[in-house]
N, C-alpha and C. Protein backbone atom coordinates (compact mmCIF):
# COMPACT_ATOMS: atom_id res chain seq x y z
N UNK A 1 21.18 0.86 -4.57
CA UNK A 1 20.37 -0.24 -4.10
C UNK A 1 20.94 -1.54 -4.65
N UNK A 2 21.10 -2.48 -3.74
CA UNK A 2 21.75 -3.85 -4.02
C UNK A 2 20.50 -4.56 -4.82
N UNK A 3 21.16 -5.22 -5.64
CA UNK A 3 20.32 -6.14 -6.96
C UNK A 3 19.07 -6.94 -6.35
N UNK A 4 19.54 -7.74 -5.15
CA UNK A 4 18.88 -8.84 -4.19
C UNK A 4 17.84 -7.40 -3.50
N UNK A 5 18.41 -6.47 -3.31
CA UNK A 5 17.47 -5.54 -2.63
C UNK A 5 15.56 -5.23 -3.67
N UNK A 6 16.17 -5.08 -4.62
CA UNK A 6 15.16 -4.46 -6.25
C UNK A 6 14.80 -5.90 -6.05
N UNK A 7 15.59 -6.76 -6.33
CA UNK A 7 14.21 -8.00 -6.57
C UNK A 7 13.48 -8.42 -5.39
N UNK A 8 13.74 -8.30 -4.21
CA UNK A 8 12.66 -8.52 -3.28
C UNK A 8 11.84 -7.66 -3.24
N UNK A 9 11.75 -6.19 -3.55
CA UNK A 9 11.46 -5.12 -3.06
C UNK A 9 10.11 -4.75 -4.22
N UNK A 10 10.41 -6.01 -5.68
CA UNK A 10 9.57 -6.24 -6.87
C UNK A 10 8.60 -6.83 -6.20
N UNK A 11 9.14 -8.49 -5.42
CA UNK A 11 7.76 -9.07 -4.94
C UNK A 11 7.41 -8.04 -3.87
N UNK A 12 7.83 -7.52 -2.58
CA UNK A 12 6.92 -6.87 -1.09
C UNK A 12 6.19 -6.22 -2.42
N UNK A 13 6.31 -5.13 -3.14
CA UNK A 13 5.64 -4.27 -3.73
C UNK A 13 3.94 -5.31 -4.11
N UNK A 14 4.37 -5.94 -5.30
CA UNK A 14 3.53 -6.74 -6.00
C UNK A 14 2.29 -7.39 -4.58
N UNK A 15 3.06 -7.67 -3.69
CA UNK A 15 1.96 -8.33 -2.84
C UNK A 15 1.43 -7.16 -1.65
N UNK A 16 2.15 -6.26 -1.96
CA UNK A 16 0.98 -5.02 -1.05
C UNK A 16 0.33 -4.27 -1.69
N UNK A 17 0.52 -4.11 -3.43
CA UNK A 17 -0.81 -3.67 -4.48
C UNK A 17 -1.62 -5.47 -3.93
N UNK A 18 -1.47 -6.50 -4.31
CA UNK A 18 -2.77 -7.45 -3.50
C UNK A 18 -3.37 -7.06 -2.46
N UNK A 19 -2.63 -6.69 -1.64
CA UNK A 19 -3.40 -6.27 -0.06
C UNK A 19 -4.03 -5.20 -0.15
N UNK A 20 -3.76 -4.22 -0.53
CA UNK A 20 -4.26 -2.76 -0.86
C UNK A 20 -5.16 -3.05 -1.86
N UNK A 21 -5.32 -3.95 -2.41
CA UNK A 21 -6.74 -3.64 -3.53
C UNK A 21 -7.48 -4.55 -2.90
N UNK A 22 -6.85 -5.99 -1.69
CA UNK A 22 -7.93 -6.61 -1.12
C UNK A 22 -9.23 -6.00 -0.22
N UNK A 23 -7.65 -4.89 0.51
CA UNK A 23 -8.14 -4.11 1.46
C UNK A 23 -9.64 -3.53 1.19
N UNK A 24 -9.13 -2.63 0.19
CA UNK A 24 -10.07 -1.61 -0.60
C UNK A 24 -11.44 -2.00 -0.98
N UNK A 25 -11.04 -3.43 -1.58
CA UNK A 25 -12.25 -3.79 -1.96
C UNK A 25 -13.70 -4.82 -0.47
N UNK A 26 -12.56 -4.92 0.23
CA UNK A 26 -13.33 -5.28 1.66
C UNK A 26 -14.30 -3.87 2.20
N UNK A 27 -13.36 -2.31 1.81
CA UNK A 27 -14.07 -1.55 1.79
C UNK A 27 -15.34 -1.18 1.20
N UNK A 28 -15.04 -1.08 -0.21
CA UNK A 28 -16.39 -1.08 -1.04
C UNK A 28 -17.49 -2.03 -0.48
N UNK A 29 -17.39 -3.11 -0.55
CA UNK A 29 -18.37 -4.34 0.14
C UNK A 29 -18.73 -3.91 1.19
N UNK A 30 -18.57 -3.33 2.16
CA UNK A 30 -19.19 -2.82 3.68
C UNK A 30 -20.17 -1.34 3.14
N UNK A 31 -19.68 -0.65 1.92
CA UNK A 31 -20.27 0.39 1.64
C UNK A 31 -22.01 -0.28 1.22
N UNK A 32 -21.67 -0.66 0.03
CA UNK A 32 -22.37 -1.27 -1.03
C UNK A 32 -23.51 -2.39 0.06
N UNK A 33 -22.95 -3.21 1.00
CA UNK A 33 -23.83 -4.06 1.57
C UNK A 33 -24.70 -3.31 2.44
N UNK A 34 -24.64 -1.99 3.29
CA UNK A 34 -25.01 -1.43 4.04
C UNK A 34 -26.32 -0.90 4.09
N UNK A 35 -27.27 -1.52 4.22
CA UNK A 35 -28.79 -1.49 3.61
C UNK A 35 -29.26 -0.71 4.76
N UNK A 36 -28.53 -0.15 5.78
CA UNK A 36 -29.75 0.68 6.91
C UNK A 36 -29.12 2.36 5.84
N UNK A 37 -28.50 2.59 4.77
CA UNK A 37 -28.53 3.47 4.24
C UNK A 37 -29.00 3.71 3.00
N UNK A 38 -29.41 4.69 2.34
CA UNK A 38 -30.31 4.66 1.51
C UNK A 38 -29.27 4.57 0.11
N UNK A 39 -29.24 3.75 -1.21
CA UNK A 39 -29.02 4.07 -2.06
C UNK A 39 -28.21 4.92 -3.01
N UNK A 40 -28.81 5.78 -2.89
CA UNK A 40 -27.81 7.05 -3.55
C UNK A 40 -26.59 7.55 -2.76
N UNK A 41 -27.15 7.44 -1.31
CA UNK A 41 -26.10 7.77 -0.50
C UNK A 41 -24.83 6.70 -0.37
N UNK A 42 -25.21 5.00 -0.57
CA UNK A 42 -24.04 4.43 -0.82
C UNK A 42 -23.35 4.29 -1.81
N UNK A 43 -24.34 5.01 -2.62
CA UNK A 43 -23.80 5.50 -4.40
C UNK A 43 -22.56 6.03 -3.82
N UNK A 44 -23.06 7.50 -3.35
CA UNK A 44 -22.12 8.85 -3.22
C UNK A 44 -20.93 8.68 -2.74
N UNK A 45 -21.25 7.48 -1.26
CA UNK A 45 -20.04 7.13 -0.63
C UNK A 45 -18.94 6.13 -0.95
N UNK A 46 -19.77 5.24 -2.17
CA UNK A 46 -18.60 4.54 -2.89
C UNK A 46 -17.86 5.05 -3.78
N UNK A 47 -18.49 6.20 -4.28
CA UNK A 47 -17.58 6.89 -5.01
C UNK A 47 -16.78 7.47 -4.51
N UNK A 48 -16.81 8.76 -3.75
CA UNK A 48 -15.75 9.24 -3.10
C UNK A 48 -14.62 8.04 -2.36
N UNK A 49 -15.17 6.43 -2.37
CA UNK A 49 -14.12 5.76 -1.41
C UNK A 49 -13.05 5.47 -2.16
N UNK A 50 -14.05 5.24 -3.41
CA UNK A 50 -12.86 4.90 -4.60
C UNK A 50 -12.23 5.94 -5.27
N UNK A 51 -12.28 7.43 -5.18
CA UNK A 51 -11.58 8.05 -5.67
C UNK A 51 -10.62 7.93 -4.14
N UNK A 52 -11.03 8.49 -3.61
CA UNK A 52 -9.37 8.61 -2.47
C UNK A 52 -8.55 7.18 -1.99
N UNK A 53 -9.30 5.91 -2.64
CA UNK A 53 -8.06 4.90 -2.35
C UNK A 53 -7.37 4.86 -3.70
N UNK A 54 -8.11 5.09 -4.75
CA UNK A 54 -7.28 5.82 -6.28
C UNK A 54 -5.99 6.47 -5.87
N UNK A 55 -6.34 7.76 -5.02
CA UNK A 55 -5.21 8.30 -5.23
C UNK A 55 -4.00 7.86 -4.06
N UNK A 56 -4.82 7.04 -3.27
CA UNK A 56 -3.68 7.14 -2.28
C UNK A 56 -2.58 5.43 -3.01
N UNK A 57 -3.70 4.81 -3.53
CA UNK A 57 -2.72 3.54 -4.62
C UNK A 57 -1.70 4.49 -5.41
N UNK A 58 -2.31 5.44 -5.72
CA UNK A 58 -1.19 5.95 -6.71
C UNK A 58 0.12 6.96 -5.98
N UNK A 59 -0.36 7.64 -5.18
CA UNK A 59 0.97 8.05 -4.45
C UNK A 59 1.52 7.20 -3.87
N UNK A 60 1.50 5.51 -3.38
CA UNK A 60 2.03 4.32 -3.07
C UNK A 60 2.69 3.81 -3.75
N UNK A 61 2.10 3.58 -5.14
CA UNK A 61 2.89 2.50 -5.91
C UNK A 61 3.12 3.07 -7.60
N UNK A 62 3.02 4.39 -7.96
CA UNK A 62 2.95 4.37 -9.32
C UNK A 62 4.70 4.87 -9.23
N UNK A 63 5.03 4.80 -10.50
CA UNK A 63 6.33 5.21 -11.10
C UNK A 63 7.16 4.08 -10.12
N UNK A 64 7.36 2.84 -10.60
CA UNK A 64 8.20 2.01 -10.28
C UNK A 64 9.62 2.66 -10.72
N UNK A 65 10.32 2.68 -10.04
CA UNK A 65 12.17 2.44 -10.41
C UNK A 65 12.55 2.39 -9.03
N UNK A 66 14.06 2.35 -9.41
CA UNK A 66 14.87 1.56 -8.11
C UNK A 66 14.65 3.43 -7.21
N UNK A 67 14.72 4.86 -8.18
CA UNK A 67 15.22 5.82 -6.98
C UNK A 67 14.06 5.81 -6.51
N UNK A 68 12.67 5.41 -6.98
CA UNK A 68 11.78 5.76 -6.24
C UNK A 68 11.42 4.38 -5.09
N UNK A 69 11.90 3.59 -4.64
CA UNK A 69 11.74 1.98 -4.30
C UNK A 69 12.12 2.73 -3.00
N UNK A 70 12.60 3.22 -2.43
CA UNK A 70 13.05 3.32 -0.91
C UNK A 70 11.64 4.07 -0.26
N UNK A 71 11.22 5.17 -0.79
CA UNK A 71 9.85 5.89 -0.33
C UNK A 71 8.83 5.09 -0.30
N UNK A 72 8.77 4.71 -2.05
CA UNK A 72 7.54 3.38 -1.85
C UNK A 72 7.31 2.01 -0.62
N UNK A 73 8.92 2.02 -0.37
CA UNK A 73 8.87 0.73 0.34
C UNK A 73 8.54 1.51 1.99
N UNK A 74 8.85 2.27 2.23
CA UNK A 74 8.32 3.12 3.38
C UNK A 74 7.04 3.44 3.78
N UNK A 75 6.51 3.34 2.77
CA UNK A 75 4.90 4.23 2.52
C UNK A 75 4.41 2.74 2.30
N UNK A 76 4.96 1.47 2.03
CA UNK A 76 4.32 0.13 2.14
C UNK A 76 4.37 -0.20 3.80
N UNK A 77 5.23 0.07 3.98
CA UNK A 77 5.60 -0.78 5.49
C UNK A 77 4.78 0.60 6.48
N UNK A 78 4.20 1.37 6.26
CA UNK A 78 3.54 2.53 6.98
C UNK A 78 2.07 2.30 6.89
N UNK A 79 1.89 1.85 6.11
CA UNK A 79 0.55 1.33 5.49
C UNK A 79 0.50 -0.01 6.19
N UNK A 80 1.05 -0.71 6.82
CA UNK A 80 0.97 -2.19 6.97
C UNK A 80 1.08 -3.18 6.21
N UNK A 81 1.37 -2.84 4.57
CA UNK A 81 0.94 -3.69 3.62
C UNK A 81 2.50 -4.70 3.14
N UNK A 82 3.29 -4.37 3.78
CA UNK A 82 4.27 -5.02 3.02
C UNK A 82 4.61 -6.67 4.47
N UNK A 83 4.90 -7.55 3.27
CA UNK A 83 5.24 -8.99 3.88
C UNK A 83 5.95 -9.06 4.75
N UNK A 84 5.77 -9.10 5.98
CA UNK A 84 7.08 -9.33 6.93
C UNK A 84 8.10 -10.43 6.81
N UNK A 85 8.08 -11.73 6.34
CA UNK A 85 9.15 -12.78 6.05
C UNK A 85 9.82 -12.15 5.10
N UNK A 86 9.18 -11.33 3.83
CA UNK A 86 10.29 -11.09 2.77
C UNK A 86 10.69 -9.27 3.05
N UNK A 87 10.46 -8.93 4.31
CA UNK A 87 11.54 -7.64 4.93
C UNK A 87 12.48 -8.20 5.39
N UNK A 88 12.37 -9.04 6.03
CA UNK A 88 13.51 -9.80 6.79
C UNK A 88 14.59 -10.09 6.07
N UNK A 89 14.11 -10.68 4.36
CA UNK A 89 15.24 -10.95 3.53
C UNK A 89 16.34 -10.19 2.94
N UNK A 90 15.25 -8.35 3.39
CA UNK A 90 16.18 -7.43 2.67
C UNK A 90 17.11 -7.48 3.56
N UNK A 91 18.12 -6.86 2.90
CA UNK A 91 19.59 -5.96 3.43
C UNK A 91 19.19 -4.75 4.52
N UNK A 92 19.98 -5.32 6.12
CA UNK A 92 19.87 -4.28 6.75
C UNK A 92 19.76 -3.08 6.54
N UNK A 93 20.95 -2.49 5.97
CA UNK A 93 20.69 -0.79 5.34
C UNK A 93 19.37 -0.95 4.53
N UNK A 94 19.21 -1.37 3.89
CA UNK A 94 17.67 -0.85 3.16
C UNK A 94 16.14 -1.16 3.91
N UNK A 95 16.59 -1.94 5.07
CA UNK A 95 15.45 -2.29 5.61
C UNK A 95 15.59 -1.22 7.10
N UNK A 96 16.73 -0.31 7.17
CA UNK A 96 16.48 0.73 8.47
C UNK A 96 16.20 1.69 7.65
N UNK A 97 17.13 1.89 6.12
CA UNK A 97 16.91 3.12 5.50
C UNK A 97 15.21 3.30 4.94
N UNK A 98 13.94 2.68 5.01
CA UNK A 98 12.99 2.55 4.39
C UNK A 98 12.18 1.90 6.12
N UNK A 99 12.27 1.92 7.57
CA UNK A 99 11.59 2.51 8.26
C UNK A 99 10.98 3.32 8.76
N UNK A 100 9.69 3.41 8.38
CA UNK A 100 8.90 4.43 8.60
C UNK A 100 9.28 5.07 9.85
N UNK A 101 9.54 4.40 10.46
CA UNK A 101 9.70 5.44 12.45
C UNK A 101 10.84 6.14 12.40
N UNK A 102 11.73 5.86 11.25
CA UNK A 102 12.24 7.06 11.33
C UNK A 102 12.08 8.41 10.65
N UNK A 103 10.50 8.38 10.01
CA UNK A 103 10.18 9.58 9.33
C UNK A 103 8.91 9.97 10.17
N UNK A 104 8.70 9.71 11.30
CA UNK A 104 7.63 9.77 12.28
C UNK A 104 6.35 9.10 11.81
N UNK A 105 5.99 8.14 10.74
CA UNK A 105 4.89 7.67 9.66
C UNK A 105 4.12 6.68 10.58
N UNK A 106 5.14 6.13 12.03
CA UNK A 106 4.02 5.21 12.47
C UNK A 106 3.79 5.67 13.98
């Protein structure tokens, strides 16, 4: 992976954990505000929301390094979450090698 590749690939990352926890938390708020349901039940359902966007943040973005940066950046751009002006900046090869359509993801 080219140097210019890892440092852009630092910020897309950094600003699709923003989007993904904006996301998430736009989620919770629709749970939590939802007053034609009772209580416990938006208890139950905020919990389970936040355990499975837990894990899916963490099969996204945990264990930063450069061998793992090509999957992550795949599983960003599959997700919708990664910046389109700063894909553009990457390096062709890393920006076909880290399209999701070519792993059938979109």
């Amino acid at each position: 992976m080219k140097e210019s590749d890892w440092k852009k690939f630092k910020v897309i990352k950094e600003r699709a954990i923003e989007r993904f926890c904006t996301q998430a938390l736009d989620e919770f708020g629709e749970v939590i505000s939802n007053t034609d349901e009772h209580v416990h039940n938006r208890y139950l359902q905020l919990y389970k929301l936040v355990q499975n966007r837990d894990k899916e943040m963490s099969l996204i973005f945990d264990d930063h390094s450069r061998s793992n940066a090509p999957m992550q950046l795949t599983a960003i751009r599959a997700k919708g979450l990664a910046d389109e002006s700063l894909l553009g900046e990457l390096s062709d090869e890393f920006r076909e090698q880290t399209d999701p359509k070519r792993f059938g993801w979109e």
